[in-house]
Protein backbone atom coordinates (compact mmCIF):
# COMPACT_ATOMS: atom_id res chain seq x y z
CA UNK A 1 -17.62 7.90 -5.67
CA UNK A 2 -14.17 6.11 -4.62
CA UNK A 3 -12.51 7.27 -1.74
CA UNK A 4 -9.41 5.94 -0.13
CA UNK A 5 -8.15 7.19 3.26
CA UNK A 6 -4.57 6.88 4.80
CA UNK A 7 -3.88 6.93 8.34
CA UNK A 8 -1.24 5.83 10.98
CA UNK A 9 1.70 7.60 9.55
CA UNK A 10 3.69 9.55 12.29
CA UNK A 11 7.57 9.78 13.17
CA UNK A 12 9.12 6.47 13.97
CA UNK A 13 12.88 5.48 15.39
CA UNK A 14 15.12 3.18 13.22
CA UNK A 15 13.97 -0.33 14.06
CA UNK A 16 10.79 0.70 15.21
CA UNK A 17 7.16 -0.12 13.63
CA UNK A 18 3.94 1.45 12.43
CA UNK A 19 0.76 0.43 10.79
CA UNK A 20 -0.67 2.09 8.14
CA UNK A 21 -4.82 1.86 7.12
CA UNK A 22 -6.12 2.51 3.90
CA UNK A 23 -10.09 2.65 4.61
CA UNK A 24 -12.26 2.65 1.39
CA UNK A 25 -15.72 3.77 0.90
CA UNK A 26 -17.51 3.55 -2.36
CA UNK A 27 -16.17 0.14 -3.59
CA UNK A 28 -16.05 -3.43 -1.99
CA UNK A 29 -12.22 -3.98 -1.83
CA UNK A 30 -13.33 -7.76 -2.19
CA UNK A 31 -13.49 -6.44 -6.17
CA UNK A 32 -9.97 -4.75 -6.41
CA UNK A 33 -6.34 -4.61 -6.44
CA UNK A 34 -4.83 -2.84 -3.55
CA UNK A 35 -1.31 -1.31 -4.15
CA UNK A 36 0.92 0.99 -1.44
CA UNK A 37 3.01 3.29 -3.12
CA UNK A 38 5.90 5.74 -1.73
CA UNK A 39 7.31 9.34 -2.58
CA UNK A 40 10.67 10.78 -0.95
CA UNK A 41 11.10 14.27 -1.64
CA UNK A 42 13.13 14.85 -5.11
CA UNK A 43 11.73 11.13 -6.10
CA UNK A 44 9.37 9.51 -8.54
CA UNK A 45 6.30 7.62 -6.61
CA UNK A 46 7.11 4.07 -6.76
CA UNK A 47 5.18 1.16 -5.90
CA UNK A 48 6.11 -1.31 -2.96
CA UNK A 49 3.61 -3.99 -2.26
CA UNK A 50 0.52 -4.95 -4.18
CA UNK A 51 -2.57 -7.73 -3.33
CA UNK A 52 -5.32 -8.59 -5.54
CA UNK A 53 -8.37 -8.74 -3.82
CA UNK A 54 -10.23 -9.21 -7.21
CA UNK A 55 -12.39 -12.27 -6.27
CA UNK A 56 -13.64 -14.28 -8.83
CA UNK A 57 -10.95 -13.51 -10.77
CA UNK A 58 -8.30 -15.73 -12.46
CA UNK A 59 -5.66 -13.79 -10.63
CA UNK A 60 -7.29 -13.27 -7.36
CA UNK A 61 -4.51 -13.12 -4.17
CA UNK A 62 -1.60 -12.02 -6.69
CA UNK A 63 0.73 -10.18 -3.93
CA UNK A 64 4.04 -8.60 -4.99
CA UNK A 65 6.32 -6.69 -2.78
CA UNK A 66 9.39 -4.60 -3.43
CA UNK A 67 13.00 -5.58 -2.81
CA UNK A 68 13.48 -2.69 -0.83
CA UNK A 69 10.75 -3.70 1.61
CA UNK A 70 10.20 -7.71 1.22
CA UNK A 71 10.42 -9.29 5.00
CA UNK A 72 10.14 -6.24 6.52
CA UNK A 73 6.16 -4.86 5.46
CA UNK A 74 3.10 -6.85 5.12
CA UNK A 75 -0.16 -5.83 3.52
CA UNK A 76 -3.26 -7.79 5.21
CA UNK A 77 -7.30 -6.50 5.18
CA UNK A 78 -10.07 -6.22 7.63
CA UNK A 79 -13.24 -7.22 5.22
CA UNK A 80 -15.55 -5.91 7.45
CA UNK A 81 -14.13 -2.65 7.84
CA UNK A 82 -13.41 -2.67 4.32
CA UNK A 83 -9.82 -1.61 5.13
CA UNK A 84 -6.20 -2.14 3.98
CA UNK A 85 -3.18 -2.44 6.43
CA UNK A 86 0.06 -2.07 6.03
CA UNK A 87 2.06 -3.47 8.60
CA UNK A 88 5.61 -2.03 8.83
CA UNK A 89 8.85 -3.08 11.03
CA UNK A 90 12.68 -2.66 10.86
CA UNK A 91 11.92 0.66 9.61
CA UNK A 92 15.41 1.99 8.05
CA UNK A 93 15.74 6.30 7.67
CA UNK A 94 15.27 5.49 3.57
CA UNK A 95 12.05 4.21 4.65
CA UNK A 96 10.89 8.12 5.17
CA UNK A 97 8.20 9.05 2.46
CA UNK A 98 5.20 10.03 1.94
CA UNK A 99 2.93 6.93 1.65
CA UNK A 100 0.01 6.65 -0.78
CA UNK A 101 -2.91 3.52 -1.30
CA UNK A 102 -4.22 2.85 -4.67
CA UNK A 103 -7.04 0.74 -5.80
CA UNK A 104 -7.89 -0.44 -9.66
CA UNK A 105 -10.59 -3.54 -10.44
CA UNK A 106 -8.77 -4.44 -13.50
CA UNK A 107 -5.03 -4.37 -12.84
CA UNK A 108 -3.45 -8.19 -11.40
CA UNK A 109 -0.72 -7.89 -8.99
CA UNK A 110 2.18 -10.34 -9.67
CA UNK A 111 5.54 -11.13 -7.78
CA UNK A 112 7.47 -10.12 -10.34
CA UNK A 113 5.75 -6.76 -11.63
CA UNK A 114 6.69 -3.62 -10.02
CA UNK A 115 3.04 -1.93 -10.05
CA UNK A 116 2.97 1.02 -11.81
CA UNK A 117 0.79 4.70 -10.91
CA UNK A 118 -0.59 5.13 -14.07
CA UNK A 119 -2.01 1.37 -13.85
CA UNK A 120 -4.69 2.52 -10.56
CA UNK A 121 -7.27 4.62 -11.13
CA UNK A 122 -8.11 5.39 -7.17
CA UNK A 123 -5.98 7.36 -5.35
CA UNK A 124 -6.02 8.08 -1.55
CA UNK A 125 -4.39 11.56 -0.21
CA UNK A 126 -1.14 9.82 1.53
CA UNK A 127 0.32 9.94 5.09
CA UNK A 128 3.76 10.74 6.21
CA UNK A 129 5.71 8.22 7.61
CA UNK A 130 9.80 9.29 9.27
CA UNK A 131 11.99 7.16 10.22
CA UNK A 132 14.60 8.95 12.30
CA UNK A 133 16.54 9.03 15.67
């Protein structure tokens, strides 16, 4: 059985930084595609950064990441803890969401593809991240 777990979200000054874990258990992330996806309140869930992990496959270290957050988050793994990070700075208040990991073996993250929640089967439970003074 897949499960994904977020962690590290909290409440967070403007400018300030936080790190975010997405811990799997019951698949080898070395086989997926890792997305992070948002939700403000009133808004659809939209994806911001994407890596595929899917080795042996043609499109193995595709990495996207949205406009909105390109320089300023960065999505790295611990393979032995078979975790997820993602590393946010220069947080901005429209930064405030609810933030959610996905995981699918068969979808291929590209720079130019906006990823999608129907496209990942896996779906961790979210943390809250707020970016306010």
């Amino acid at each position: 059985q897949v499960q994904l777990v977020e962690s590290g979200g909290g409440l967070v000054q403007p400018e300030g930084s936080l790190r975010l874990s997405c811990t799997a258990s019951g698949i080898n992330l070395e086989d997926y595609a890792i997305a992070w996806f948002r939700q403000a309140p009133g808004k659809e869930r939209e994806g911001i950064s994407c890596i595929s992990y899917n080795s042996g496959m043609p499109h193995y270290g595709g990495l996207y990441y949205a406009d909105s957050v390109k320089g300023r988050f960065a999505m790295y793994r611990n393979t032995a803890e078979n975790t997820v990070y993602l590393q946010m700075s220069s947080l901005r208040p429209e930064d405030t969401a609810n933030y959610y990991c996905a995981a699918d073996q068969t979808y291929y993250c590209s720079g130019d593809v906006n990823p999608k929640t129907y496209e990942f089967d896996s779906w961790g439970q979210g943390t809250q991240v707020t970016v306010s003074s």
